[in-house]
C-alpha atoms as a PDB file:
ATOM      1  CA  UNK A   1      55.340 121.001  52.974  1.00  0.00           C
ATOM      2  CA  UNK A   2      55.527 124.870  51.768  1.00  0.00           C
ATOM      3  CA  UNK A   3      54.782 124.123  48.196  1.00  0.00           C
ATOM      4  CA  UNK A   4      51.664 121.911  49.343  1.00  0.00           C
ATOM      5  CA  UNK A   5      50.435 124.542  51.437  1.00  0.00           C
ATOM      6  CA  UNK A   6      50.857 127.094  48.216  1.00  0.00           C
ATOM      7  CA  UNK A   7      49.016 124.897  45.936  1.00  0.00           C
ATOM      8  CA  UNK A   8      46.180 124.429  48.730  1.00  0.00           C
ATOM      9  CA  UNK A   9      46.070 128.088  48.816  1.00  0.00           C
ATOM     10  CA  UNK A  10      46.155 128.703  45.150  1.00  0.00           C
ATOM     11  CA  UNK A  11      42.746 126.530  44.381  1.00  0.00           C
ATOM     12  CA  UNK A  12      41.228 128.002  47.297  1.00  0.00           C
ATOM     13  CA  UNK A  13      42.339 131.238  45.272  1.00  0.00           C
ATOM     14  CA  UNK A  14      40.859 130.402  42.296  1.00  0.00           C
ATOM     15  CA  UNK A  15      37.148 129.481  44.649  1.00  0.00           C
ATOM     16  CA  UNK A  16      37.427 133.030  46.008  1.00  0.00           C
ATOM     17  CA  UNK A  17      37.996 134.820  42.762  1.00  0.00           C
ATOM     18  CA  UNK A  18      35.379 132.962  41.013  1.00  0.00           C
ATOM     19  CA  UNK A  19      32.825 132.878  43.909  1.00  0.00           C
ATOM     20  CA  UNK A  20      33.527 137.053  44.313  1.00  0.00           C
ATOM     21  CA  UNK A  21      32.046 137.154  40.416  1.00  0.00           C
ATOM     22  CA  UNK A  22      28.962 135.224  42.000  1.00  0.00           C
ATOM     23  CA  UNK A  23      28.045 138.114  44.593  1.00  0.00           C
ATOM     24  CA  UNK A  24      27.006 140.755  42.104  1.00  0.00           C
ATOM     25  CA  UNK A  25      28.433 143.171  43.706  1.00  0.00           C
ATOM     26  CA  UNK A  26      27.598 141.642  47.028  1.00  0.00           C
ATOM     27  CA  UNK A  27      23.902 141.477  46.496  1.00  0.00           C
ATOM     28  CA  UNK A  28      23.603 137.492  46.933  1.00  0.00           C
ATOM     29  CA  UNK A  29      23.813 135.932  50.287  1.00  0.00           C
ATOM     30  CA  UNK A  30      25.454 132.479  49.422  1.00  0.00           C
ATOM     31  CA  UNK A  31      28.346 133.430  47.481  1.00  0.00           C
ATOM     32  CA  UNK A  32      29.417 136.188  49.820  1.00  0.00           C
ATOM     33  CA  UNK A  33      29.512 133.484  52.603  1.00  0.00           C
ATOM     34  CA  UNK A  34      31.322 131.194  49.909  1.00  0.00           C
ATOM     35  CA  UNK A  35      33.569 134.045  49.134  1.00  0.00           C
ATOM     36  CA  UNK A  36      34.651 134.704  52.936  1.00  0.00           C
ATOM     37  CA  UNK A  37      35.103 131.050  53.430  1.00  0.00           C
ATOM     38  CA  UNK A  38      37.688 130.641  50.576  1.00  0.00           C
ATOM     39  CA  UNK A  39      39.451 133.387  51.028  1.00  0.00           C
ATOM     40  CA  UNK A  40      40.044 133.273  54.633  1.00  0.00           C
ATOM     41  CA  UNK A  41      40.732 129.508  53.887  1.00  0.00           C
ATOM     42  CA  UNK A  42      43.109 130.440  51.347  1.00  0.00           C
ATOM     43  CA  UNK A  43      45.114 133.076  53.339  1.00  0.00           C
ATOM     44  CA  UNK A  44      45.309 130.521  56.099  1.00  0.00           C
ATOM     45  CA  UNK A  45      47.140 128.067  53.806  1.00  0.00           C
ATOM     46  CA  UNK A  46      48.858 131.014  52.175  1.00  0.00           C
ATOM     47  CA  UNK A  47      49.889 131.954  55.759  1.00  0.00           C
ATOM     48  CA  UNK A  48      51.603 128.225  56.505  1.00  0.00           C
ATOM     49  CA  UNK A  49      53.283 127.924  53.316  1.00  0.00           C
ATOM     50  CA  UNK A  50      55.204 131.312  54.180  1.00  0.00           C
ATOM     51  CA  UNK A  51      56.998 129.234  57.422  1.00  0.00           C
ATOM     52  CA  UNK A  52      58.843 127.242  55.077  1.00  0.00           C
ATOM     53  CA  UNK A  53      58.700 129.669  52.129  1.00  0.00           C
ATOM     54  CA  UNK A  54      60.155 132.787  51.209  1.00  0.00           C
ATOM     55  CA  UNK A  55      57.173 135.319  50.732  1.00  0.00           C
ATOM     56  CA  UNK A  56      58.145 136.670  47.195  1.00  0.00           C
ATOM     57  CA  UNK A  57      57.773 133.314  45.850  1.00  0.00           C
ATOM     58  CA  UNK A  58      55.287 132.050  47.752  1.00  0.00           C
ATOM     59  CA  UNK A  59      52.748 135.190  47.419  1.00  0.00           C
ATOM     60  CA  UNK A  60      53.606 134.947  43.487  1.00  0.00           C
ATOM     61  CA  UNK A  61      53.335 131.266  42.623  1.00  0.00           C
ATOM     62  CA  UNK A  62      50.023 131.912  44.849  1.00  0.00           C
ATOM     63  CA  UNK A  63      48.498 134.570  43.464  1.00  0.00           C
ATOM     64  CA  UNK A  64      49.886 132.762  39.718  1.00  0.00           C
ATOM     65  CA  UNK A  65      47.778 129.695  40.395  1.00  0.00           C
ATOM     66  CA  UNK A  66      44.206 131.873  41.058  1.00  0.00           C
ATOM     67  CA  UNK A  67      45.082 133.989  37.865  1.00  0.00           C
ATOM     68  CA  UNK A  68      45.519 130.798  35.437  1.00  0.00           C
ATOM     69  CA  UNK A  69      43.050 129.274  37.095  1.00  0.00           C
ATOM     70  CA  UNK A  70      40.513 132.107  37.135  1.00  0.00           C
ATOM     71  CA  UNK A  71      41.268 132.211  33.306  1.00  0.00           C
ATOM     72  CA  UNK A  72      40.236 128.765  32.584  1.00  0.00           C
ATOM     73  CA  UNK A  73      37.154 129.130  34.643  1.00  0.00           C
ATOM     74  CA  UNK A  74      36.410 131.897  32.731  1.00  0.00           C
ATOM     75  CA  UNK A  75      36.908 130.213  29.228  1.00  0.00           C
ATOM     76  CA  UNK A  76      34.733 127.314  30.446  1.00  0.00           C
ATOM     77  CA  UNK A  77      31.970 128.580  32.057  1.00  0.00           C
ATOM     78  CA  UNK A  78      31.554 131.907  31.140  1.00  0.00           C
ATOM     79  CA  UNK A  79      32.551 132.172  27.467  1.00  0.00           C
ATOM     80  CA  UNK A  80      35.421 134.192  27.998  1.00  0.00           C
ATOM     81  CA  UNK A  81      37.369 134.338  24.811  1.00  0.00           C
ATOM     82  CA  UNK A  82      40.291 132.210  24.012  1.00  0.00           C
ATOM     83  CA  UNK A  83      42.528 134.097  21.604  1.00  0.00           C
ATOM     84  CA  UNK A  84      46.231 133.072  20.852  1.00  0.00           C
ATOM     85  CA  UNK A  85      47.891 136.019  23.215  1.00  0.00           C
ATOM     86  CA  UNK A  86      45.824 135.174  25.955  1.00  0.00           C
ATOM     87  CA  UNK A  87      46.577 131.894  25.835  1.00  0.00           C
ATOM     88  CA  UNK A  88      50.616 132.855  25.589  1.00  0.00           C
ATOM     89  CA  UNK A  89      49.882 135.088  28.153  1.00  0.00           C
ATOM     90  CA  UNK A  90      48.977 132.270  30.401  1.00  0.00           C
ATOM     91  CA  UNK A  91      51.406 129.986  29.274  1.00  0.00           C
ATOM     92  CA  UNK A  92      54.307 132.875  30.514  1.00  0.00           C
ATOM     93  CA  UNK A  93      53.037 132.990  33.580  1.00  0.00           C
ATOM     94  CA  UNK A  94      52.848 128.992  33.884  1.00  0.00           C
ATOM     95  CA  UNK A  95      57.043 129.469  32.870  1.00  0.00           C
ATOM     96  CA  UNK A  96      57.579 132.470  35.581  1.00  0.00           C
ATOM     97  CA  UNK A  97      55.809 130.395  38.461  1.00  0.00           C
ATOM     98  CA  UNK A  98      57.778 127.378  37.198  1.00  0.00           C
ATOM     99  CA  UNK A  99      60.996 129.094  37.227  1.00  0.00           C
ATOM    100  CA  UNK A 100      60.254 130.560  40.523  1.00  0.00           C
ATOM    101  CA  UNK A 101      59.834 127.003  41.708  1.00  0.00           C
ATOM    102  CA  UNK A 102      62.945 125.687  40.391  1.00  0.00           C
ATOM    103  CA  UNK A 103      64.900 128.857  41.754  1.00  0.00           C
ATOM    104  CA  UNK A 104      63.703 128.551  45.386  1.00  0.00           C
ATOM    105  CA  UNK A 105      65.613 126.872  47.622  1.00  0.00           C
ATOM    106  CA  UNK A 106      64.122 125.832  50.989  1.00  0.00           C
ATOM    107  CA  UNK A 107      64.019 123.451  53.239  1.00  0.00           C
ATOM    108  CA  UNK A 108      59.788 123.036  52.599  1.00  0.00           C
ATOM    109  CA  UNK A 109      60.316 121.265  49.308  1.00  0.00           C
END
């Protein structure tokens, strides 16, 4: 049940990061409320995964999941560039959570 509860928490990552971009600086209304809702949603899931998890993993593969994801938003929707080392980039970080995954041993698999 850990890893569910990390992957819950790593798209609600990925809302907060993206809705944060949306405040301007916390000038708009909506995405600040948007922003508080995902992140507190996200730390609540991040929270549960780390009964069953241990936290190096857990924070890592979390905070892993709203980076990549961030990064494809951002490619998307916002015309972020897409150059080879980025894209490597991302891919290593896809292996590290992976292997971090594979190495972690609990009983919340």
């Amino acid at each position: 049940m850990g890893w569910i509860y990390v992957g819950i928490a790593g798209l609600l990552e990925i809302g907060w990061v993206i809705s944060l971009k949306y405040t301007q600086g916390f000038t708009r209304v909506v995405p600040i409320i948007w922003y508080a809702l995902f992140g507190a949603g996200s730390a609540f899931f991040l929270s549960l995964s780390m009964k069953h998890l241990p936290l190096a993993p857990a924070y890592t593969i979390w905070a892993g999941i709203g980076a990549i994801g961030a990064a494809i938003y951002g490619a998307l929707y916002l015309d972020e560039p897409v150059e080879t080392l980025r894209m490597l980039s991302m891919l290593l970080i896809v292996v590290g959570i992976v292997g971090l995954k594979l190495s972690t041993s609990t009983s919340g698999s």
